[in-house]
Structures are given as structure tokens and as C-alpha cells.
PDB file of N, CA and C in Angstrom:
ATOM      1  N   UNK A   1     -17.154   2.108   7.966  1.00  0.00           N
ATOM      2  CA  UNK A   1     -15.732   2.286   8.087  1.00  0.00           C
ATOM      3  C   UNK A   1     -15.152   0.946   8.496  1.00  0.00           C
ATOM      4  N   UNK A   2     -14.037   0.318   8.103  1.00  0.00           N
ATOM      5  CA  UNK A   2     -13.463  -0.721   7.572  1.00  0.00           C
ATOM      6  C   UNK A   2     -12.662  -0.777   8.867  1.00  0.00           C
ATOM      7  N   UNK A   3     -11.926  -1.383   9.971  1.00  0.00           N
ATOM      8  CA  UNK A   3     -10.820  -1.392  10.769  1.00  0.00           C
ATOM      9  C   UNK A   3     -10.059  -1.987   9.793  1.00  0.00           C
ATOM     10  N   UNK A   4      -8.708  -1.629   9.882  1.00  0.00           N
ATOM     11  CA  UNK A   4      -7.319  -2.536   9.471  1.00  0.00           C
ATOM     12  C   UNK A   4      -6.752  -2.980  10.860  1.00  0.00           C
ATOM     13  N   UNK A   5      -6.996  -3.035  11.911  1.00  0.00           N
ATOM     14  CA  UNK A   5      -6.520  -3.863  13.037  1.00  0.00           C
ATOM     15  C   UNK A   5      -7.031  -3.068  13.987  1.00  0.00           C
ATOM     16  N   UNK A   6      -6.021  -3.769  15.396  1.00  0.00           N
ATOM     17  CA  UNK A   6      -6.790  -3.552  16.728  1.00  0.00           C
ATOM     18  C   UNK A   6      -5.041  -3.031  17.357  1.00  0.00           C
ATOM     19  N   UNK A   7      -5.294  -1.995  18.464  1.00  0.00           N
ATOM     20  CA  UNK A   7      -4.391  -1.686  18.866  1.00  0.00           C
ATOM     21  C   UNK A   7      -4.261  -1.999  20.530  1.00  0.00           C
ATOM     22  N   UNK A   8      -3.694  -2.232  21.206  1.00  0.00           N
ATOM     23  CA  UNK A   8      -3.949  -2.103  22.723  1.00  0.00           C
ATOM     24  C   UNK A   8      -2.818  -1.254  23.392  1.00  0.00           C
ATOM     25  N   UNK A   9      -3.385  -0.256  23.925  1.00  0.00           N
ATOM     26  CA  UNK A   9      -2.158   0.855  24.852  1.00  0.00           C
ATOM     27  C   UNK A   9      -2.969   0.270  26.333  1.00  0.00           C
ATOM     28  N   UNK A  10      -2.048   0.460  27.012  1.00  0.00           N
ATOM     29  CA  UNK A  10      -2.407   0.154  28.695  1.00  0.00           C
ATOM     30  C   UNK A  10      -3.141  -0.606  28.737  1.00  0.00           C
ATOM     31  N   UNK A  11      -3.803  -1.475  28.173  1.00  0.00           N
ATOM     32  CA  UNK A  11      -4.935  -2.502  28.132  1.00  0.00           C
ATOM     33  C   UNK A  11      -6.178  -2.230  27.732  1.00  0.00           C
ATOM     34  N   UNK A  12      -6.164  -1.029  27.379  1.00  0.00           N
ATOM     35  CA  UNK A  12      -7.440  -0.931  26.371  1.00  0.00           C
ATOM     36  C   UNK A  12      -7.226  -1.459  24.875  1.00  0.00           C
ATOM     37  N   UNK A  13      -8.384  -1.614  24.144  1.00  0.00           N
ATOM     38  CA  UNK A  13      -7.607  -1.844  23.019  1.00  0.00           C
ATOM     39  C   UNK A  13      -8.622  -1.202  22.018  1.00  0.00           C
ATOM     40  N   UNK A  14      -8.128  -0.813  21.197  1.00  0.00           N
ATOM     41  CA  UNK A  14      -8.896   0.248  20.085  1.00  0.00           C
ATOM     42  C   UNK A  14      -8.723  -0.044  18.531  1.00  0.00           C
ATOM     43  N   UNK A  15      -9.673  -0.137  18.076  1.00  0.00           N
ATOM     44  CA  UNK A  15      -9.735  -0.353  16.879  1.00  0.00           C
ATOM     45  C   UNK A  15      -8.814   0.956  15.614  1.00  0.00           C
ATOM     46  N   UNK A  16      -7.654   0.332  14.794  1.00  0.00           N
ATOM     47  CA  UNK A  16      -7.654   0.938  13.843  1.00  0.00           C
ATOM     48  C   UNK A  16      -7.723   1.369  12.661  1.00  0.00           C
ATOM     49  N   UNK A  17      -8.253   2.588  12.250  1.00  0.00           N
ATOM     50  CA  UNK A  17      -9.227   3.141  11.018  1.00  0.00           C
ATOM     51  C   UNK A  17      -8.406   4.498  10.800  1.00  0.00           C
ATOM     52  N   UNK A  18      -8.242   4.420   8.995  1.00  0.00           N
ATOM     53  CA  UNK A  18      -7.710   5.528   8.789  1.00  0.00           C
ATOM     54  C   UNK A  18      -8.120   6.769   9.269  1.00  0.00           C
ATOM     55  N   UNK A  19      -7.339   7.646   9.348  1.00  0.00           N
ATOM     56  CA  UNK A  19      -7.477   9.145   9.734  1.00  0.00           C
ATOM     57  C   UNK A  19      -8.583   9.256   8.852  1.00  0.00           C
ATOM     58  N   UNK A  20      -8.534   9.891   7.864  1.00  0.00           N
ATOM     59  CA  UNK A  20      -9.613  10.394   6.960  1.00  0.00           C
ATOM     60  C   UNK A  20     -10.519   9.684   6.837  1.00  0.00           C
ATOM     61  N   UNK A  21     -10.851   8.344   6.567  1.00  0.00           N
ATOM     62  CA  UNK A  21     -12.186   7.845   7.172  1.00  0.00           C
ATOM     63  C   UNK A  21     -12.998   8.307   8.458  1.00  0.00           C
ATOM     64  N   UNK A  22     -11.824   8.234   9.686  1.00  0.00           N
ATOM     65  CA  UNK A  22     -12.209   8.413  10.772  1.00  0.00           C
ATOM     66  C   UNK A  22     -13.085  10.254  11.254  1.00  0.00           C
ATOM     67  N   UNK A  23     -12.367  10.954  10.615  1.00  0.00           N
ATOM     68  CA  UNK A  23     -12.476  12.422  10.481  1.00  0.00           C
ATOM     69  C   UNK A  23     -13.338  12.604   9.692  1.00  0.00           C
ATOM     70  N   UNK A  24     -14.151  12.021   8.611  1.00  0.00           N
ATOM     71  CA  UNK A  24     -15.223  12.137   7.845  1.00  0.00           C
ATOM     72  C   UNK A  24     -16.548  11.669   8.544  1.00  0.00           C
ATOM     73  N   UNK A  25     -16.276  10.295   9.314  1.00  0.00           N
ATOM     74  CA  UNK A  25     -17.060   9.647  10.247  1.00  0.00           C
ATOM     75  C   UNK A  25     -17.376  10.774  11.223  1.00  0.00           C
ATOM     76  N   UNK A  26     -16.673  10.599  11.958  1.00  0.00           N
ATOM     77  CA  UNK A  26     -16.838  11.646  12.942  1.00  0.00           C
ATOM     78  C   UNK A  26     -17.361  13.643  12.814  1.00  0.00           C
ATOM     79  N   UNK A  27     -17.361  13.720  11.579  1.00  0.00           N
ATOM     80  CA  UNK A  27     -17.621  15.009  11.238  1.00  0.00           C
ATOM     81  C   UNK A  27     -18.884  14.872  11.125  1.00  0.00           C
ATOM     82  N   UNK A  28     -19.889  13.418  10.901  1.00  0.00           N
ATOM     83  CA  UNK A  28     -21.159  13.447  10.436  1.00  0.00           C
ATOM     84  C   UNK A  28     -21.966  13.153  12.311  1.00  0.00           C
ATOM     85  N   UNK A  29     -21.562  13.072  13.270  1.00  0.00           N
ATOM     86  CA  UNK A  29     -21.912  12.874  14.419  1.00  0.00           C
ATOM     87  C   UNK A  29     -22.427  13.644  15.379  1.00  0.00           C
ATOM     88  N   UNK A  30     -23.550  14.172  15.599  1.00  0.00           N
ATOM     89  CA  UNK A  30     -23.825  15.125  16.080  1.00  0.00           C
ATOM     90  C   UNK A  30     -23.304  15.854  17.505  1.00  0.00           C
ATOM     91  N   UNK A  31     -23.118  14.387  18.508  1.00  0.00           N
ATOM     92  CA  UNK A  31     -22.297  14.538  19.465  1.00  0.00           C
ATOM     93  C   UNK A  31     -21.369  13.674  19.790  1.00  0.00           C
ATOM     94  N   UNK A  32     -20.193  14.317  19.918  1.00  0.00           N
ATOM     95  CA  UNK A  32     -18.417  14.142  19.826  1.00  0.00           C
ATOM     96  C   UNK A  32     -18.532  12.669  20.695  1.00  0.00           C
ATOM     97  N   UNK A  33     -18.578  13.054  22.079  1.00  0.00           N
ATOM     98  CA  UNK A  33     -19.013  11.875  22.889  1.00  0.00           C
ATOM     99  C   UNK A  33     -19.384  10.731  22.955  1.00  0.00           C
ATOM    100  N   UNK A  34     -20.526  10.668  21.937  1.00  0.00           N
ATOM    101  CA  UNK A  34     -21.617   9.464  21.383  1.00  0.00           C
ATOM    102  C   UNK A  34     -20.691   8.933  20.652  1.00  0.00           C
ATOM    103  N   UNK A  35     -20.070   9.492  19.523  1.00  0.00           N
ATOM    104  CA  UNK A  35     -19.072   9.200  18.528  1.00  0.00           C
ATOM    105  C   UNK A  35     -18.127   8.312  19.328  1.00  0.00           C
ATOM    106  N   UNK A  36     -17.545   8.978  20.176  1.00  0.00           N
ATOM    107  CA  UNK A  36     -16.385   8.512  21.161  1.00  0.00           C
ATOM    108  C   UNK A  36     -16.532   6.817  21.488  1.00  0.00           C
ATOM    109  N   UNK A  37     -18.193   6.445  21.561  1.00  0.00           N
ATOM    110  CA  UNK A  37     -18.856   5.433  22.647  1.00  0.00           C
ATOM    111  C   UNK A  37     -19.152   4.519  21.466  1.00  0.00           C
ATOM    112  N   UNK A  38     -19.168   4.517  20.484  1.00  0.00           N
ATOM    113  CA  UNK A  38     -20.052   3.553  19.193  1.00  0.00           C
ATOM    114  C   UNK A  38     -19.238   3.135  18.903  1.00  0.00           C
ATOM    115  N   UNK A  39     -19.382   2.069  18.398  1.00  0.00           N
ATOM    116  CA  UNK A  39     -19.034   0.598  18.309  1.00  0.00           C
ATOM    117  C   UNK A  39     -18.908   0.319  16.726  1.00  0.00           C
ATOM    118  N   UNK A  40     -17.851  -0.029  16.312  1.00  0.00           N
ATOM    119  CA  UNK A  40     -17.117  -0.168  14.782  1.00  0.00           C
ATOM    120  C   UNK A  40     -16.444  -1.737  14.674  1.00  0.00           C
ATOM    121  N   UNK A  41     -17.707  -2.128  13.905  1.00  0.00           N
ATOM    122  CA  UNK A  41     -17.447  -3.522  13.396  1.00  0.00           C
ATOM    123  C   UNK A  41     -16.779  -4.375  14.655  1.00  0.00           C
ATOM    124  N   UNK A  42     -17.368  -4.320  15.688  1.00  0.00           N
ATOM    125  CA  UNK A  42     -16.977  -4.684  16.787  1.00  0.00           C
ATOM    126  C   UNK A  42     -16.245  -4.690  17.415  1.00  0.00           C
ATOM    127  N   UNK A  43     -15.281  -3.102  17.400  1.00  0.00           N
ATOM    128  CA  UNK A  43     -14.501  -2.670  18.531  1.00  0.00           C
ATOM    129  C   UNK A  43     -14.629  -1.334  18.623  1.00  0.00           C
ATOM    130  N   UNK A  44     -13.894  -1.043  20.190  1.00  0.00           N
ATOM    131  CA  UNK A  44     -14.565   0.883  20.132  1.00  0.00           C
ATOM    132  C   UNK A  44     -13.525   2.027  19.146  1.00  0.00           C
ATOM    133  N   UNK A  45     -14.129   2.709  18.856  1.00  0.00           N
ATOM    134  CA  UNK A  45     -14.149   4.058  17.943  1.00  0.00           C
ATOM    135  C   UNK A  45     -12.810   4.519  18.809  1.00  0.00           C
ATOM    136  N   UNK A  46     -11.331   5.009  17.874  1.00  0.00           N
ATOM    137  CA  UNK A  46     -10.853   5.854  18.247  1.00  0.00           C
ATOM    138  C   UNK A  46     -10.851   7.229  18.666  1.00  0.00           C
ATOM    139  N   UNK A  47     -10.681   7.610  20.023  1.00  0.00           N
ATOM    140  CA  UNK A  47     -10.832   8.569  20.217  1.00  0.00           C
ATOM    141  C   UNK A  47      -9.651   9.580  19.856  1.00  0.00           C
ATOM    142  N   UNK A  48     -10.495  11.095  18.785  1.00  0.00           N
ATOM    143  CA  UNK A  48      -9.204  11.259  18.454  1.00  0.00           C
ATOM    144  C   UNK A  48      -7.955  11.726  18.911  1.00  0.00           C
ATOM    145  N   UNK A  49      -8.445  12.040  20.139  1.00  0.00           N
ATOM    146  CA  UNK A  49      -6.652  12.315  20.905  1.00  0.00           C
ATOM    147  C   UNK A  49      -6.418  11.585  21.410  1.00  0.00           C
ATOM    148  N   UNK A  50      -6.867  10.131  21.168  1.00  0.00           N
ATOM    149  CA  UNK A  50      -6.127   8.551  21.201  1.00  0.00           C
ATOM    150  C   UNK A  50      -5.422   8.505  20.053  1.00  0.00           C
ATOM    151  N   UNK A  51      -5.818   8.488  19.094  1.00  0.00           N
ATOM    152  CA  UNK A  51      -5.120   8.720  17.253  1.00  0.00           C
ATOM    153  C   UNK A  51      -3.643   9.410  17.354  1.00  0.00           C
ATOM    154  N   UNK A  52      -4.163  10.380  17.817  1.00  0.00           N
ATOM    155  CA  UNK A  52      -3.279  11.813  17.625  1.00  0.00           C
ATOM    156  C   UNK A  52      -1.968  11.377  18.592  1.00  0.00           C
ATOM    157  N   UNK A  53      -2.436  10.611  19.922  1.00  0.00           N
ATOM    158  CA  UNK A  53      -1.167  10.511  21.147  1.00  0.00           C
ATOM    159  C   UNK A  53      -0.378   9.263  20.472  1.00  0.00           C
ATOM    160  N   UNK A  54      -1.137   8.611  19.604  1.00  0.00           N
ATOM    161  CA  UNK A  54      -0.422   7.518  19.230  1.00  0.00           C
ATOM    162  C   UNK A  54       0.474   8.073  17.735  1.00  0.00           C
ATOM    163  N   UNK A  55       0.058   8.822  17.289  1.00  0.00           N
ATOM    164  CA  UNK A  55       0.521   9.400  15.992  1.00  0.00           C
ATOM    165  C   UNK A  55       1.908   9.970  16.618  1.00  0.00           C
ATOM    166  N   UNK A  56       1.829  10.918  17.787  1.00  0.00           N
ATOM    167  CA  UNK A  56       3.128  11.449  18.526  1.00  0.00           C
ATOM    168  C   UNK A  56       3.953  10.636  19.237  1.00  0.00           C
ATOM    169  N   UNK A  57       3.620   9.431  19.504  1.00  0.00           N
ATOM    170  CA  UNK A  57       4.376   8.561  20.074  1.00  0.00           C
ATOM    171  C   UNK A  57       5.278   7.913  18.948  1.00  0.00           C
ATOM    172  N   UNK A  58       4.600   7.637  18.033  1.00  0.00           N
ATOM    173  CA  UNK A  58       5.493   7.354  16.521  1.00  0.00           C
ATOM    174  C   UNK A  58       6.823   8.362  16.249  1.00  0.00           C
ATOM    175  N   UNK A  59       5.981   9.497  15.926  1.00  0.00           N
ATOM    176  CA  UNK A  59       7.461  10.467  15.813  1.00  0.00           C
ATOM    177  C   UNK A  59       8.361  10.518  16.987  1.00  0.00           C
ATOM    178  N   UNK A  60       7.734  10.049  18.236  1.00  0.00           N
ATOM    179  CA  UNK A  60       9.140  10.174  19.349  1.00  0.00           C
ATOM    180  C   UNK A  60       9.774   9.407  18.948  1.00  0.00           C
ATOM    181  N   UNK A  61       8.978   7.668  18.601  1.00  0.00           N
ATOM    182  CA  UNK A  61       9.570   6.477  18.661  1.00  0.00           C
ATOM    183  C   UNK A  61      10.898   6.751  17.430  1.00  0.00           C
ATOM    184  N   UNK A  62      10.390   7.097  16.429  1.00  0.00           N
ATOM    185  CA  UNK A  62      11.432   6.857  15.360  1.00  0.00           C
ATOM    186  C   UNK A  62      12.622   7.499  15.362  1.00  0.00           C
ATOM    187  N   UNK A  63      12.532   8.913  16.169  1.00  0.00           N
ATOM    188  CA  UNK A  63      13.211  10.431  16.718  1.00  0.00           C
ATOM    189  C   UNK A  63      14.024   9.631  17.252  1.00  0.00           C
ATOM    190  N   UNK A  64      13.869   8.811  18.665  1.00  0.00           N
ATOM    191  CA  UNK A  64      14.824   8.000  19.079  1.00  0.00           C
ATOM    192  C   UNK A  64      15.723   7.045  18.451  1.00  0.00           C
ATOM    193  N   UNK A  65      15.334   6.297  17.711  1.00  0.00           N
ATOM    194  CA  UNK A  65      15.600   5.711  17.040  1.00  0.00           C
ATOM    195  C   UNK A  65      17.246   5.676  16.224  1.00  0.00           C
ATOM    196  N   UNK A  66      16.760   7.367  15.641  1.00  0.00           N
ATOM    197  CA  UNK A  66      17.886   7.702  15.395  1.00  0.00           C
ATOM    198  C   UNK A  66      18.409   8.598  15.704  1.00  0.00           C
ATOM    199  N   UNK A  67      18.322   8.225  17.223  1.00  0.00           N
ATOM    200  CA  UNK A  67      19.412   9.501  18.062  1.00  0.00           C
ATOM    201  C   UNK A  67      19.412  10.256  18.614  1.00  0.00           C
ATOM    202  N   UNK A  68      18.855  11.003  17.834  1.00  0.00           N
ATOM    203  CA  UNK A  68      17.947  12.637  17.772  1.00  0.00           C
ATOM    204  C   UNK A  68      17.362  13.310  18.674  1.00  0.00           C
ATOM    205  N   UNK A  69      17.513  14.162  19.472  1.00  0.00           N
ATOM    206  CA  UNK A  69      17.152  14.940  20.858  1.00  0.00           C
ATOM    207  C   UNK A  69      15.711  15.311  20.171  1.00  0.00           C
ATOM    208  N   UNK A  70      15.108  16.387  20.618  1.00  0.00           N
ATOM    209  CA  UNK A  70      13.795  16.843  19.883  1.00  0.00           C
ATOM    210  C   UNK A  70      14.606  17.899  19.422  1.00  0.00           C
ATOM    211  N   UNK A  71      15.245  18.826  20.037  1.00  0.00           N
ATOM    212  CA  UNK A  71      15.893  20.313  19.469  1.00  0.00           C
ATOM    213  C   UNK A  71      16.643  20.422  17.718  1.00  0.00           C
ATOM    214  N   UNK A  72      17.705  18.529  18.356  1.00  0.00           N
ATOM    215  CA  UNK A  72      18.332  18.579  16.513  1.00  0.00           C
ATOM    216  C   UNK A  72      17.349  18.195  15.798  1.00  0.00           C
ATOM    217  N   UNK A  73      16.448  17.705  16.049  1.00  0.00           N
ATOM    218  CA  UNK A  73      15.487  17.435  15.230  1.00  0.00           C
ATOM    219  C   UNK A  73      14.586  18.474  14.325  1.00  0.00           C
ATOM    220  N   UNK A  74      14.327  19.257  15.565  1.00  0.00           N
ATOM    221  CA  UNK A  74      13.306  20.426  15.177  1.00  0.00           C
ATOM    222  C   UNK A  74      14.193  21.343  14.404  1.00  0.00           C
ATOM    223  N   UNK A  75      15.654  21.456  14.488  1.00  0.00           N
ATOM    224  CA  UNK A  75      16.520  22.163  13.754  1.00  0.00           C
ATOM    225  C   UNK A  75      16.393  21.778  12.468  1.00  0.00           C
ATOM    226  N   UNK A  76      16.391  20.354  11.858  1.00  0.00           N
ATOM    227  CA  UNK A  76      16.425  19.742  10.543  1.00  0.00           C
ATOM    228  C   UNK A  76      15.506  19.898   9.898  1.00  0.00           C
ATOM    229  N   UNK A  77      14.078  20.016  10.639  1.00  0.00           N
ATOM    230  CA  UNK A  77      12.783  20.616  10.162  1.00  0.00           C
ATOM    231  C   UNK A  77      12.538  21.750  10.189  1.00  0.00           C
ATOM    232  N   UNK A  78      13.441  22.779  10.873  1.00  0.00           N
ATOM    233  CA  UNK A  78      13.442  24.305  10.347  1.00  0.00           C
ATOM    234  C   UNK A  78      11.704  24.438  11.385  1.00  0.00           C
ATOM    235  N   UNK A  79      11.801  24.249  12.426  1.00  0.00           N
ATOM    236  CA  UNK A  79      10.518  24.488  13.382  1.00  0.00           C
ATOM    237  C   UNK A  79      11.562  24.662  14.794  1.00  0.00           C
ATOM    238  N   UNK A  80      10.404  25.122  15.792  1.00  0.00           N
ATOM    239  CA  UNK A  80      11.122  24.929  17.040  1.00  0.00           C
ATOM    240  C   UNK A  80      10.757  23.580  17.648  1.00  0.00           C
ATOM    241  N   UNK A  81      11.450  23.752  18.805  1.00  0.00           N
ATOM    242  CA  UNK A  81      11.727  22.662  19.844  1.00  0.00           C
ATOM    243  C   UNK A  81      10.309  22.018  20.529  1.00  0.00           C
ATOM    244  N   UNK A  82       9.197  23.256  20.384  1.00  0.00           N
ATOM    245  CA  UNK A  82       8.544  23.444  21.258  1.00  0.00           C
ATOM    246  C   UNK A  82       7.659  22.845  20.751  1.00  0.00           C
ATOM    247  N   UNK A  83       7.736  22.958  19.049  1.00  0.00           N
ATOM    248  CA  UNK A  83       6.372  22.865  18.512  1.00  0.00           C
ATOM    249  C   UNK A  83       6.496  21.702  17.967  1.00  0.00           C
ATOM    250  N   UNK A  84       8.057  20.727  17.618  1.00  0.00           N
ATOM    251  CA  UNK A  84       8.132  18.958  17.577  1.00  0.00           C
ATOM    252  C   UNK A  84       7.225  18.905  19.135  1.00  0.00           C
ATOM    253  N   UNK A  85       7.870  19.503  20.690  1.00  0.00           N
ATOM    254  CA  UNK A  85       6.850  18.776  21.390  1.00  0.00           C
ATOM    255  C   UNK A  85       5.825  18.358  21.583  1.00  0.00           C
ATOM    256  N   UNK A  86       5.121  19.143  20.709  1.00  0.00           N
ATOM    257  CA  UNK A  86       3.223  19.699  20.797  1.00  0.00           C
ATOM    258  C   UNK A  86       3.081  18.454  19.908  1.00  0.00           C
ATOM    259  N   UNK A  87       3.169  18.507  18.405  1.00  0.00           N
ATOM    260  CA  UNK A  87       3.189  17.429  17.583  1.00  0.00           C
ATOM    261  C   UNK A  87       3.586  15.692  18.644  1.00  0.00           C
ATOM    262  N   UNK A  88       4.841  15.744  19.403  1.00  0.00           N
ATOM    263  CA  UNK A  88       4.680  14.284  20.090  1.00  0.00           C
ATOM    264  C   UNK A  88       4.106  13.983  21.039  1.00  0.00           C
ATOM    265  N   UNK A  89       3.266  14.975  21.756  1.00  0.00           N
ATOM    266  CA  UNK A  89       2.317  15.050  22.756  1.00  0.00           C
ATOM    267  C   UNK A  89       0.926  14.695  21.860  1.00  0.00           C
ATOM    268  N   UNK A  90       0.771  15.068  20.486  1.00  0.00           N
ATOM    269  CA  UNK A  90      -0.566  14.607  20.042  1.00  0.00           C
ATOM    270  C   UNK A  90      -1.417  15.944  20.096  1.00  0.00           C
ATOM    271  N   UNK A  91      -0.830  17.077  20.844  1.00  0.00           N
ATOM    272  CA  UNK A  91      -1.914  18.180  21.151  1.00  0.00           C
ATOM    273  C   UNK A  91      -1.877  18.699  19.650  1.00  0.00           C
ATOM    274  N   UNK A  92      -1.054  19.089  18.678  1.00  0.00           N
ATOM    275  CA  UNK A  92      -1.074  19.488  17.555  1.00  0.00           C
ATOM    276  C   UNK A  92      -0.561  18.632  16.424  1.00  0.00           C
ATOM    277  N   UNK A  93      -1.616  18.603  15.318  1.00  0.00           N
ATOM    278  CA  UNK A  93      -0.968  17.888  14.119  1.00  0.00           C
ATOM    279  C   UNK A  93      -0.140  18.568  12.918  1.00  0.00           C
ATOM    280  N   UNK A  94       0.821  18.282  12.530  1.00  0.00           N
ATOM    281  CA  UNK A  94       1.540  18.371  11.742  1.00  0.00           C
ATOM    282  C   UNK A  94       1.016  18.609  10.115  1.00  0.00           C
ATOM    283  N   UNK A  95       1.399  19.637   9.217  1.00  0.00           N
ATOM    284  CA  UNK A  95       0.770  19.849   8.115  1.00  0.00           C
ATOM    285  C   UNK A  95       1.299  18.615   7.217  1.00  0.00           C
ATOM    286  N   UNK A  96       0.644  18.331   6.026  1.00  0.00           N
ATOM    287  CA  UNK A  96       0.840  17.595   5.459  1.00  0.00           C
ATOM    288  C   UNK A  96       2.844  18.020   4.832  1.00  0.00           C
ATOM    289  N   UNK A  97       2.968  18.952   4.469  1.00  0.00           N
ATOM    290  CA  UNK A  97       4.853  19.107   4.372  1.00  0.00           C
ATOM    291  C   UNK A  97       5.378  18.999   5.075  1.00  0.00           C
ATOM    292  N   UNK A  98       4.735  18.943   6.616  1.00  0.00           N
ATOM    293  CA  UNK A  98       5.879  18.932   7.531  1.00  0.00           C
ATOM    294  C   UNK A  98       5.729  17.210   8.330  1.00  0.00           C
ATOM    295  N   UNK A  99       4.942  16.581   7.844  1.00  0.00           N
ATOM    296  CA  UNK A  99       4.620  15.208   7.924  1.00  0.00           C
ATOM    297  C   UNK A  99       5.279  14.597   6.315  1.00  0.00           C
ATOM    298  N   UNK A 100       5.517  14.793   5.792  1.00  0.00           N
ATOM    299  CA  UNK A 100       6.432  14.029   4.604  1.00  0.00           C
ATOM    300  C   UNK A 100       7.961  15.035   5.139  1.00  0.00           C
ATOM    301  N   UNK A 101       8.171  16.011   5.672  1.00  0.00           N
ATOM    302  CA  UNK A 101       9.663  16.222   5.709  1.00  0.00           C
ATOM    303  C   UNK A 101       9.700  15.168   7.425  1.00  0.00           C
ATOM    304  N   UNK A 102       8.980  14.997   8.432  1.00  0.00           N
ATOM    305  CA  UNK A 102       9.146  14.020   9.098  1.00  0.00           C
ATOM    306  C   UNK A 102       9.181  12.780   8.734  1.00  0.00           C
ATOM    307  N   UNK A 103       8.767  12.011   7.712  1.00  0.00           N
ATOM    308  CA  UNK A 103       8.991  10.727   7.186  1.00  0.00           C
ATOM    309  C   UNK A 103      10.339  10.481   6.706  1.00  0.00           C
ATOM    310  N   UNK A 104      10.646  12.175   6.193  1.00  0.00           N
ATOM    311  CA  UNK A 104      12.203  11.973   5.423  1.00  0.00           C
ATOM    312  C   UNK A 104      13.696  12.144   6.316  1.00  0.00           C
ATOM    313  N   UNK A 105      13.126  12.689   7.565  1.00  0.00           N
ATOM    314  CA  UNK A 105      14.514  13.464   8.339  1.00  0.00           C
ATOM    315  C   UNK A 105      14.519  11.296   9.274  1.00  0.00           C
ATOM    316  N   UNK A 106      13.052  11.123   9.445  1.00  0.00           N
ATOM    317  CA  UNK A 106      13.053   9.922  10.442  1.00  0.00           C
ATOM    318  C   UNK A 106      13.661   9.237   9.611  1.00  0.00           C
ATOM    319  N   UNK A 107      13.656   8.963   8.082  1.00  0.00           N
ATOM    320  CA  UNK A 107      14.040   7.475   7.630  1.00  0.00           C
ATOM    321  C   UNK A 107      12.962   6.573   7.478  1.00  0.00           C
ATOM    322  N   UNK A 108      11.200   7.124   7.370  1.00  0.00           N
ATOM    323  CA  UNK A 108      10.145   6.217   7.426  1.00  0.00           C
ATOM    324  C   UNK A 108       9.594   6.297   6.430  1.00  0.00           C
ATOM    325  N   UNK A 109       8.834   5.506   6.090  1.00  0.00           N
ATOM    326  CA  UNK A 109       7.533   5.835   5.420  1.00  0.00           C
ATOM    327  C   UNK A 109       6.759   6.488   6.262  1.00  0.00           C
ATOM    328  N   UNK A 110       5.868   7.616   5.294  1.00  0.00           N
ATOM    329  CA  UNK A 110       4.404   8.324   5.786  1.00  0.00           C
ATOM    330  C   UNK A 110       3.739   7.380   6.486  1.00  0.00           C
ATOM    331  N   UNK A 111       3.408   6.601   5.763  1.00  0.00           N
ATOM    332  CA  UNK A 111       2.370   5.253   6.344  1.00  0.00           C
ATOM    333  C   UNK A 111       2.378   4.913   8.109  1.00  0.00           C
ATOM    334  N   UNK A 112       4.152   5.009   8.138  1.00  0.00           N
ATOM    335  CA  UNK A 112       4.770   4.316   9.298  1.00  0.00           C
ATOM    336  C   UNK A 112       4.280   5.090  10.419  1.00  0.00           C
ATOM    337  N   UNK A 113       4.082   6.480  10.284  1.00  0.00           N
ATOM    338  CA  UNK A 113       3.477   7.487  11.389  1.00  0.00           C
ATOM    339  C   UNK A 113       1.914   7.536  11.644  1.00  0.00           C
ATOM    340  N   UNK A 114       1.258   6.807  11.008  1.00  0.00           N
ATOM    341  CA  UNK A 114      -0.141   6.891  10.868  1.00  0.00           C
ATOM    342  C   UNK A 114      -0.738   5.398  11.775  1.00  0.00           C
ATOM    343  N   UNK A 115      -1.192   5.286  12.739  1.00  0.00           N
ATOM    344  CA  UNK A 115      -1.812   4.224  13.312  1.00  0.00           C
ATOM    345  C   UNK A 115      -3.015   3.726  12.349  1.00  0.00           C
ATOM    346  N   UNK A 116      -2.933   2.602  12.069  1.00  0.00           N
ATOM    347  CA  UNK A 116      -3.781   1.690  11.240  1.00  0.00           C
ATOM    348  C   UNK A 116      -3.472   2.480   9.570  1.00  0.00           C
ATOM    349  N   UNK A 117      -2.754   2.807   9.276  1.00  0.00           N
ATOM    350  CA  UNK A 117      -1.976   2.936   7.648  1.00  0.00           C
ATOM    351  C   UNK A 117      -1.581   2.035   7.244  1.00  0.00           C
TER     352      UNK A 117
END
């Protein structure tokens, strides 16, 4: 698996690798943990609710961006309030329609929500 860059939150810094690489990788690992700890072309392995918190920090970031409370938001996407939160917390991911109608209500590219896209 290939990194396209390096990320640093709080001073860690983590290598980034597409989702679906990463989720294929990691599906072949016997334990989650070990996975967590190995070492990718010489930086550490995203952990995926490192991925995921950074994936939700995107949709806050852009949400703000333009304006947008979470409620009008979640109104424009025809979801609740509750469940944009879950999605910007990282605890739940977004289906692939409701991740292209978030690219379209934000004003982004898909790409733009995806760490290392």
C-alpha cells in the first residue's frame, strides 16, 4: 500500500492511504491491533477511527465554511441532526449517496472529504 502523504493531528503524524486500500489491508490482518502498530513504507498505519475522525472533521470543516449549523444542514440532506453528528464525530460513515449529496450541499469535491484522496 502506497502513502500519498503524511498527516499530523496533535503531533502525531500518520501516514495517508486510501480508504479502500486501507480497508482491504486491514481486512487481511489477523489482529486489529497489530494492524494498528505496522509500519507502512515508513510511517504508522492509520488507525481507522483516526481516518474516520479526520473524515468528520472535513464535513464539519466545510459545514462551517458555509455557514451551516448541523440541523440546516441535516435538513438539506433529508437526515437528522443527530445522525450529521455521528458522521462528524467519525463514529458512523456515511453511504456512498449520502457522501456525494455531502460533496454537493458542501460545494466540494468527494475527494476533498477523504484524507489522503
Amino acid at each position: 500500500m502506497k502513502s500519498r502523504g503524511q498527516l499530523t493531528i496533535d503531533g502525531n503524524d500518520y501516514a495517508l492511504v486510501p480508504m479502500k486500500e486501507y480497508l482491504e489491508w486491514l481486512e487481511d490482518q489477523e489482529d486489529i491491533e497489530a494492524a494498528n502498530q505496522s509500519k507502512l513504507e515508513g510511517g504508522e498505519a492509520i488507525p481507522f477511527g483516526d481516518y474516520m475522525a479526520e473524515f468528520g472533521n472535513r464535513i464539519a470543516h466545510y459545514r462551517k465554511l458555509k455557514g451551516l449549523s448541523q440541523s440546516e444542514m441535516a435538513k438539506m440532506l433529508g437526515i437528522t441532526q443527530s445522525h450529521l453528528s455521528r458522521w462528524e464525530s467519525g463514529s458512523v460513515a456515511p453511504n456512498t449517496a449520502n457522501v456525494l449529496a455531502l460533496a454537493k450541499v458542501l460545494g466540494c469535491q468527494v475527494s476533498d472529504l477523504f484524507p489522503g484522496a
